[in-house]
Every structure is written in C-alpha cells, then in structure tokens.
Protein backbone atom coordinates (compact mmCIF):
# COMPACT_ATOMS: atom_id res chain seq x y z
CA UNK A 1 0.00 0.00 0.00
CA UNK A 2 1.17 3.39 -1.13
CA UNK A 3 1.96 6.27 1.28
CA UNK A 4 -0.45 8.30 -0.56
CA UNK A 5 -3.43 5.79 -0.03
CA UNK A 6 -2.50 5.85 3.40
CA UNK A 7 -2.25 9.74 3.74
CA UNK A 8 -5.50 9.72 2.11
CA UNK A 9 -7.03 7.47 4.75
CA UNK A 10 -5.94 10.10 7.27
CA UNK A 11 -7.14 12.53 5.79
CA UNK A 12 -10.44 11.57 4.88
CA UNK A 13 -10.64 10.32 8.40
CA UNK A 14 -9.81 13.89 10.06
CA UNK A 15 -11.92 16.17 7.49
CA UNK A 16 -14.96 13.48 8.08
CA UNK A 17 -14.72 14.14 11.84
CA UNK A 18 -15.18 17.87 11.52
CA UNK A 19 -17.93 17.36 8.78
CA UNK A 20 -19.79 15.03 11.05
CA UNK A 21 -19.08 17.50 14.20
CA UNK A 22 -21.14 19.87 11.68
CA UNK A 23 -23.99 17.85 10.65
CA UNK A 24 -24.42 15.30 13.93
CA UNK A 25 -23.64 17.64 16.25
CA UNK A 26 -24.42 21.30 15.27
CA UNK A 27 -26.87 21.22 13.02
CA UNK A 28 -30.29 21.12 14.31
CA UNK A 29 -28.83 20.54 17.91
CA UNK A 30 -31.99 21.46 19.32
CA UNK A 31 -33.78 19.09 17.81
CA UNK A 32 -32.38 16.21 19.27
CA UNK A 33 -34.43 16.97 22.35
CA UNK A 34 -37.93 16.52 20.91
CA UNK A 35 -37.82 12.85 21.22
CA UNK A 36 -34.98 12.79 24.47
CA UNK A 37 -36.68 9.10 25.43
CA UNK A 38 -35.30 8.03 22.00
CA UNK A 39 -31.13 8.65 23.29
CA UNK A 40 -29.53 6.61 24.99
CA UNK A 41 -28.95 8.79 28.88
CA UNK A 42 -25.78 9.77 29.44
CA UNK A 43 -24.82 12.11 32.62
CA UNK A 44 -21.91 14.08 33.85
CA UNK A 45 -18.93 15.81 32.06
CA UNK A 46 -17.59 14.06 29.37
CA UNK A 47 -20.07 11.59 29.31
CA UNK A 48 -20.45 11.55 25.63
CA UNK A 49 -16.60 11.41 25.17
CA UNK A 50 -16.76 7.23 24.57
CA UNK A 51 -19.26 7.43 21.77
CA UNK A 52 -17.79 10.37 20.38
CA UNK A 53 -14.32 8.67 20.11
CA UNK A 54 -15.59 5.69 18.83
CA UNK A 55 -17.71 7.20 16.26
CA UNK A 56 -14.54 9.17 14.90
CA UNK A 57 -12.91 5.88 14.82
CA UNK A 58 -15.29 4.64 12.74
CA UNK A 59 -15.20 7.40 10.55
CA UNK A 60 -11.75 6.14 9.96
CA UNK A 61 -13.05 2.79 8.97
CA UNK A 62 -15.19 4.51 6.10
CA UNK A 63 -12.41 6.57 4.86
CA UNK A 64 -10.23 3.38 4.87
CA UNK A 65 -13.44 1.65 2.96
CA UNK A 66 -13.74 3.82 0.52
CA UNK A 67 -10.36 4.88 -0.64
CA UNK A 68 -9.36 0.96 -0.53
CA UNK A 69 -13.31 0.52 -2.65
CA UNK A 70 -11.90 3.01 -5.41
CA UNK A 71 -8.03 1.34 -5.75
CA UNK A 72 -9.50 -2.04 -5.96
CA UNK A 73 -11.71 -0.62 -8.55
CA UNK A 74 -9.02 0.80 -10.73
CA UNK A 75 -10.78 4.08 -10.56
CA UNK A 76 -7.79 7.18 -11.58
CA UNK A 77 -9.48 10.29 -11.23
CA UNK A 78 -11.38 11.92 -8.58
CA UNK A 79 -14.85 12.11 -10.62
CA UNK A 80 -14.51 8.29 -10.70
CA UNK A 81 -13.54 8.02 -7.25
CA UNK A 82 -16.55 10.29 -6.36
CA UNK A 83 -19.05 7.62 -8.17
CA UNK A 84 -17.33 5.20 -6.55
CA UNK A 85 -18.32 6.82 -2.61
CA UNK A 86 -21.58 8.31 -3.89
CA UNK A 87 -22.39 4.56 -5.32
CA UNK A 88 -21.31 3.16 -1.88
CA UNK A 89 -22.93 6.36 -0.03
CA UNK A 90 -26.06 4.78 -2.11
CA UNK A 91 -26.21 1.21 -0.81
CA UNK A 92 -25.39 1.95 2.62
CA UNK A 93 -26.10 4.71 4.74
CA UNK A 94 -28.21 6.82 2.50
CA UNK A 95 -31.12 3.72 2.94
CA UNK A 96 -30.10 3.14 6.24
CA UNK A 97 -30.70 6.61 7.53
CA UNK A 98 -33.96 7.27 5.63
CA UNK A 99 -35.47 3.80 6.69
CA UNK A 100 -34.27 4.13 10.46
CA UNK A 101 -36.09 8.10 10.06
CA UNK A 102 -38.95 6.32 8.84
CA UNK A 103 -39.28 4.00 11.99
CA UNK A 104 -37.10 5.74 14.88
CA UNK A 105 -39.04 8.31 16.42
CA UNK A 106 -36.66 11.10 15.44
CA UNK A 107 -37.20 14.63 14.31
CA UNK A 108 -37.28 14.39 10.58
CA UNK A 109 -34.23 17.40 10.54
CA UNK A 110 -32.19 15.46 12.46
CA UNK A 111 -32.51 12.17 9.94
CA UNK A 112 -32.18 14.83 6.67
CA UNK A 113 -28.95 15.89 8.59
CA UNK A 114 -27.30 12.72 9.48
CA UNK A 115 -28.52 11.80 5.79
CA UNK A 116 -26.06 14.30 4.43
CA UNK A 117 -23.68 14.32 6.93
CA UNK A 118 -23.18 10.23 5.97
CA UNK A 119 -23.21 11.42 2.57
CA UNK A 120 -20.71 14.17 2.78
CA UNK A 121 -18.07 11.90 4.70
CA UNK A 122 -18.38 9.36 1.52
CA UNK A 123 -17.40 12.47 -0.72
CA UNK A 124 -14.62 13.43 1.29
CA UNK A 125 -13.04 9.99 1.27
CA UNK A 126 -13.59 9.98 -2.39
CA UNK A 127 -12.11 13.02 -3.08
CA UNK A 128 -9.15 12.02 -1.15
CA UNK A 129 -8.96 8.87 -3.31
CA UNK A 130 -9.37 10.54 -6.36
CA UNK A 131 -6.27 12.93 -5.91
CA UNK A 132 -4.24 9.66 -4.05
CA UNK A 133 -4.95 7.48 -7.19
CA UNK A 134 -4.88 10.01 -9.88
C-alpha cells in the first residue's frame, strides 16, 4: 500500500470528523431533544466522550473503505472516485438513515442531517482517493 493511499485514509478520516461534528452535532442541535426518550442517557462531564471517540474511529473505517473501494476498482481520477463513494454512499447509509427516520421516532431534521452528513463523509473519502490514485 502506497503512502499516498495511506495519507488519504488520514485525511479523509480527520476532514470526516469535523464534517460530522457539523452535521451530527451542530446542526439542528436542538432538535435532538424533541424525542430525548429516544437517546440513549448519558450524565456528567464528558459523558459523551466514549461514543464520540468511537464514532470518529469509525469514521476512519469509512475513509479506509472507501479509498481501498476506489483502488480495488481501478478508478484514476477523482470524478470516478466520487461515483465510486456516492455509489457506496447509495447502498449503505443513505437507505439506512432514511429507513431508520422512517421508523425511529426522530425529528425528521435530524434524519435529513445525518442523511447528508453520511453522505458528505463518503465524498470526502472519495475526493481524497481521487487525488491519491490520480
């Protein structure tokens, strides 16, 4: 495996963490409070810091997915690349986040927001591919 695949991963993983910060954490904040039975409790300082850190490791595991997704599909350019994670973006998350909307009892802002904040952290990754493979 290349350096540059690898510096990709990185970086895909770090811009995805701020991007989700944005859109599962800012955005519609408020609104995660409408439904507060549907949250799992957590009390006390820092007592979000486990999930938080484990979601950003995750976010990781995505970047890792998709960059490895676009070299294993030969892709050499970063439109490719960007098929590539919206394709993957399409079979995963972008069903999984509508359908859970659907059933969860969740403010419909914050399933449109983690809808395209799961979208956006595909992008990134396959941007990052695109200029590690092109």
């Amino acid at each position: 495996m290349s350096w540059m695949i690898v510096a990709a991963i990185i970086v895909a993983g770090i811009v995805s963490s701020f991007t989700d910060w944005f859109f599962m954490g800012v955005l519609f904040h408020d609104r995660y409070q409408k439904y507060p039975q549907t949250w799992w409790p957590r009390s006390g300082p820092g007592a979000e810091r486990g999930a938080i850190m484990t979601s950003t490791a995750l976010g990781f595991i995505t970047a890792a997915a998709v960059v490895l997704l676009c070299e294993y599909a030969g892709v050499t350019s970063i439109v490719g690349a960007l098929i590539v994670a919206g394709l993957a973006a399409a079979a995963g998350p972008l069903v999984t986040t509508i359908t859970n909307g659907m059933w969860i009892k969740i403010d419909p802002a914050v399933t449109a927001a983690h809808t395209i904040g799961y979208i956006v952290r595909f992008l990134v990754a396959g941007i990052a591919a695109g200029i590690a493979l092109s």
